[in-house]
C-alpha atoms as a PDB file:
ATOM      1  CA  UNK A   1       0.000   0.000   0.000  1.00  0.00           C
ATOM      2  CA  UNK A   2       1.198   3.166  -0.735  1.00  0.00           C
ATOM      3  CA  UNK A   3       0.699   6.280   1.494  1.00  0.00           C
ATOM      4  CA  UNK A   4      -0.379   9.378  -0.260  1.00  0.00           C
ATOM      5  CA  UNK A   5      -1.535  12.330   1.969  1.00  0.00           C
ATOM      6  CA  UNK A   6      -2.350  16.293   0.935  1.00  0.00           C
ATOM      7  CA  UNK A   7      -0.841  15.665  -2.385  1.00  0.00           C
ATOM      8  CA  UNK A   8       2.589  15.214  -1.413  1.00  0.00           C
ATOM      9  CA  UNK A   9       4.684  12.189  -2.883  1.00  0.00           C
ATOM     10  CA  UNK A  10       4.185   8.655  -2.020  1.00  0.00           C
ATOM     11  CA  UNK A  11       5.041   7.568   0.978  1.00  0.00           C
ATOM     12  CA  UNK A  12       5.876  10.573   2.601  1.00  0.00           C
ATOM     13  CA  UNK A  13       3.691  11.929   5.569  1.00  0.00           C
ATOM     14  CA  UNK A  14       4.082  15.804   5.496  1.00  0.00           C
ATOM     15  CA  UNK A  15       5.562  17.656   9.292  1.00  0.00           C
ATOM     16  CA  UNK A  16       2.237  17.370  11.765  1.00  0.00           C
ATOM     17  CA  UNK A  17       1.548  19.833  14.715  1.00  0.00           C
ATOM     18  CA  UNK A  18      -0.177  18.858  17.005  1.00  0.00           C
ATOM     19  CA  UNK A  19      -1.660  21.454  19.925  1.00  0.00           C
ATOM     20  CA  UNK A  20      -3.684  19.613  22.780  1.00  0.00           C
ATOM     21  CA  UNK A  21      -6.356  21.373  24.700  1.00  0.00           C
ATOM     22  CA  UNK A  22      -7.206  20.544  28.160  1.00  0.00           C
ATOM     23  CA  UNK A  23      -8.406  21.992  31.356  1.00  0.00           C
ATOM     24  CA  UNK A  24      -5.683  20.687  34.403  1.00  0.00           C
ATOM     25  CA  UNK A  25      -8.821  19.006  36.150  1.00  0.00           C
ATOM     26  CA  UNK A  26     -10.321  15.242  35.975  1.00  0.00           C
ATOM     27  CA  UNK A  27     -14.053  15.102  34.229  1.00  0.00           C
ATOM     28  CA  UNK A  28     -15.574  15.316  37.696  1.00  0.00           C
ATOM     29  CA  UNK A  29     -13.658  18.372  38.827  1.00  0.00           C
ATOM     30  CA  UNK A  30     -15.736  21.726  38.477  1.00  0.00           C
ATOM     31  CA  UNK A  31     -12.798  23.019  36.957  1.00  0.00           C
ATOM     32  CA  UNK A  32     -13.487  21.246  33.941  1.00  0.00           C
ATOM     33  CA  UNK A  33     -15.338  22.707  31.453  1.00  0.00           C
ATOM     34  CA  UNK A  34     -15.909  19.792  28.868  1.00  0.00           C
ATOM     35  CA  UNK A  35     -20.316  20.105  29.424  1.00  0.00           C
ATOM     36  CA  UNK A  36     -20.127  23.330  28.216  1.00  0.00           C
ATOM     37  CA  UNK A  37     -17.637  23.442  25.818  1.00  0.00           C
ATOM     38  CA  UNK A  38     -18.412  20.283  23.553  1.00  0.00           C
ATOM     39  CA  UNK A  39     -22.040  20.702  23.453  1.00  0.00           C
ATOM     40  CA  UNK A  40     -23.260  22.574  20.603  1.00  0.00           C
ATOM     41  CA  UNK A  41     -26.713  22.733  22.143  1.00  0.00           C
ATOM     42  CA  UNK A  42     -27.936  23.146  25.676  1.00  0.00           C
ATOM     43  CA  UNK A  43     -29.640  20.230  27.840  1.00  0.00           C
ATOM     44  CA  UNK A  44     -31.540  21.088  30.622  1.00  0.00           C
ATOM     45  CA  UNK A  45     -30.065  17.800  32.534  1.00  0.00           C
ATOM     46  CA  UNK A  46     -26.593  20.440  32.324  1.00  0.00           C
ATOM     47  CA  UNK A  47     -27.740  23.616  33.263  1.00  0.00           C
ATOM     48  CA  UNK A  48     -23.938  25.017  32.361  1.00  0.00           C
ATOM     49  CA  UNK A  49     -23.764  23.196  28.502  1.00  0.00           C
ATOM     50  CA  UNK A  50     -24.414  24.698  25.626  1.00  0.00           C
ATOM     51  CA  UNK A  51     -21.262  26.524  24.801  1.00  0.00           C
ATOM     52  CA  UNK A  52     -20.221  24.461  22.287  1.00  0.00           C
ATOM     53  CA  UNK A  53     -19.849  27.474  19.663  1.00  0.00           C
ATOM     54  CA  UNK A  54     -18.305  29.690  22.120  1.00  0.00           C
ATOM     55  CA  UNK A  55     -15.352  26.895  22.361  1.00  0.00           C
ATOM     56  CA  UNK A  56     -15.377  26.992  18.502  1.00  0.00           C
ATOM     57  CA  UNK A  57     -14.624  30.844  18.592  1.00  0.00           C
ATOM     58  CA  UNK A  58     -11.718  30.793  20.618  1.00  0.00           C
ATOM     59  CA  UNK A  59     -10.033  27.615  19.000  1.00  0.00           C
ATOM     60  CA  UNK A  60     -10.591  29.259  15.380  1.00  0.00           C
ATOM     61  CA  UNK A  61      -9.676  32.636  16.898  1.00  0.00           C
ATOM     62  CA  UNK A  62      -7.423  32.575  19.720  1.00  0.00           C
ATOM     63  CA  UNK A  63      -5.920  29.283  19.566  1.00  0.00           C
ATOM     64  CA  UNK A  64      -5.241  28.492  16.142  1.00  0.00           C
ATOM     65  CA  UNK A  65      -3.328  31.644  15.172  1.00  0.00           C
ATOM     66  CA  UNK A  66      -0.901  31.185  17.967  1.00  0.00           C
ATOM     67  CA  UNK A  67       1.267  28.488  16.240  1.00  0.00           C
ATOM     68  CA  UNK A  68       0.947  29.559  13.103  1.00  0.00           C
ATOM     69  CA  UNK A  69       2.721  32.854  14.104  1.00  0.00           C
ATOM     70  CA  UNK A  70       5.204  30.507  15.280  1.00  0.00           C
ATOM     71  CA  UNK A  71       5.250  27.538  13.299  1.00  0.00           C
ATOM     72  CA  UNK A  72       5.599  26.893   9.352  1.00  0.00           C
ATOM     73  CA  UNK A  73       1.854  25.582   8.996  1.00  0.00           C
ATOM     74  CA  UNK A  74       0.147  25.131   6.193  1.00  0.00           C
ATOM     75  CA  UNK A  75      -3.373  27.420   6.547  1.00  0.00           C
ATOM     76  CA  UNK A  76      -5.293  24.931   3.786  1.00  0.00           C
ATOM     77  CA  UNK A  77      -5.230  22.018   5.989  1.00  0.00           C
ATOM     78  CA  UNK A  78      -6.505  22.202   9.476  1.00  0.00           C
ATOM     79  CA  UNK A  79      -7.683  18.663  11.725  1.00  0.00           C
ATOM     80  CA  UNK A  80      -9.889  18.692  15.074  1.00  0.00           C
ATOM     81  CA  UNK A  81      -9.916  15.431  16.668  1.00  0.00           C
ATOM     82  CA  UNK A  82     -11.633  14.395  20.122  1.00  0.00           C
ATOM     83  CA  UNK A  83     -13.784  11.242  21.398  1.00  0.00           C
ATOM     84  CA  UNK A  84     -16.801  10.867  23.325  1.00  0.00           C
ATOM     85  CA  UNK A  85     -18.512  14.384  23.847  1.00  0.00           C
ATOM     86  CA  UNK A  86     -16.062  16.323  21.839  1.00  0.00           C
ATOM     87  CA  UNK A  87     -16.695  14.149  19.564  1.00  0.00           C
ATOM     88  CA  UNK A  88     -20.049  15.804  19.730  1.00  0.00           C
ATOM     89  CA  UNK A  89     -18.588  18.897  18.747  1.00  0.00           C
ATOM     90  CA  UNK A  90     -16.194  17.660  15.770  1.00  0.00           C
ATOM     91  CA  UNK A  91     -19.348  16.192  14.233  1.00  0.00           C
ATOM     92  CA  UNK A  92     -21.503  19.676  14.898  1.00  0.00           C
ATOM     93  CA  UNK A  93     -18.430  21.577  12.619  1.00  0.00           C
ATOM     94  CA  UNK A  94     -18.185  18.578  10.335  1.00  0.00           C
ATOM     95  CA  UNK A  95     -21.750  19.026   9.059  1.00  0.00           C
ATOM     96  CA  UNK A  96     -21.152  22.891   8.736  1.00  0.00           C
ATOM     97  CA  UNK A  97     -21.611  24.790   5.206  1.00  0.00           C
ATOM     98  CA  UNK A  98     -18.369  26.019   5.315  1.00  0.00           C
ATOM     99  CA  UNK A  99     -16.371  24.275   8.564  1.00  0.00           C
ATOM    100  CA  UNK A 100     -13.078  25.726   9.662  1.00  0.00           C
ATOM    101  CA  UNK A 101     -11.090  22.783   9.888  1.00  0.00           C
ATOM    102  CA  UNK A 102     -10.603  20.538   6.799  1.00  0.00           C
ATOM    103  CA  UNK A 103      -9.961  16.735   8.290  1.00  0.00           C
ATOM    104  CA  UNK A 104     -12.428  15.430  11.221  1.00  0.00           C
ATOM    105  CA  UNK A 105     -11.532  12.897  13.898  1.00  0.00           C
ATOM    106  CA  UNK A 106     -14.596  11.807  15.535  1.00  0.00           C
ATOM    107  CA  UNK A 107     -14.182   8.842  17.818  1.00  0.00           C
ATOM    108  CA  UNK A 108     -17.228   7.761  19.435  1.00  0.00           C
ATOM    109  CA  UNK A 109     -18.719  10.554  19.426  1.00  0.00           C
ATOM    110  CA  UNK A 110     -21.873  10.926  21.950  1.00  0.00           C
ATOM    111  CA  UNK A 111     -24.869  11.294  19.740  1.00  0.00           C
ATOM    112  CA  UNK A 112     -27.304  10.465  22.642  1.00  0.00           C
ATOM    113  CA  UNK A 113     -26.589  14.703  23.432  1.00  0.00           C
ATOM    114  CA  UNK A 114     -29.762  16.367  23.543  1.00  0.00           C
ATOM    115  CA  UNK A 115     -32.568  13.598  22.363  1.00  0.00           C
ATOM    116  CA  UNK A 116     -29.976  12.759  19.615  1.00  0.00           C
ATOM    117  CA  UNK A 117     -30.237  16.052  18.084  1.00  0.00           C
ATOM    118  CA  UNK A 118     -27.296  15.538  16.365  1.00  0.00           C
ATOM    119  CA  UNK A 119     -28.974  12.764  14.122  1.00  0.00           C
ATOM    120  CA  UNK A 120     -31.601  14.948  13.099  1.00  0.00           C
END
């Protein structure tokens, strides 16, 4: 099999950066922030979720132009990846008109969120 990725040749995988986002707490930890910021739409189970495109503005704003001020990146390719209930959220940009990012990791993603809204 021969790898071919972003057009480059055959067999070569192009320089990957990788930026992680996380909030210094365990899931249980009301430091932790995942509820609100993977959920594209609010429950009324989680009186705090719902931020979901709040989260979106700050990684497309804030976040992502941080390394590439520092880092040769290439602006026409651009991955999110998460699992579970930020999986949640890759699938809400995925099925955007015009998403940010331009590859989509979506591992398990919880589509139970909000009477399966998602689905819909």
């Amino acid at each position: 099999m021969r790898l071919r990725l972003g057009g480059g040749r055959a067999g070569h995988v192009p320089p990957l950066l990788l930026v992680g986002v996380g909030y210094g707490a365990s899931y249980r930890n009301p430091a932790n922030r995942r509820d609100r910021d993977y959920t594209p739409g609010a429950h009324s189970d989680e009186p705090s979720s719902g931020g979901g495109e709040m989260f979106l503005q700050f990684l497309t704003e804030t976040l992502w132009p941080a390394p590439e001020k520092r880092y040769p990146v290439d602006a026409r390719i651009r991955g999110v990846a998460r699992t579970s209930l930020g999986s949640l959220l890759v699938l809400h940009v995925l099925f955007r008109s015009k998403p940010f990012f331009t590859h989509f990791l979506a591992s398990v993603p919880s589509i139970w969120w909000g009477e399966r809204a998602m689905l819909r």
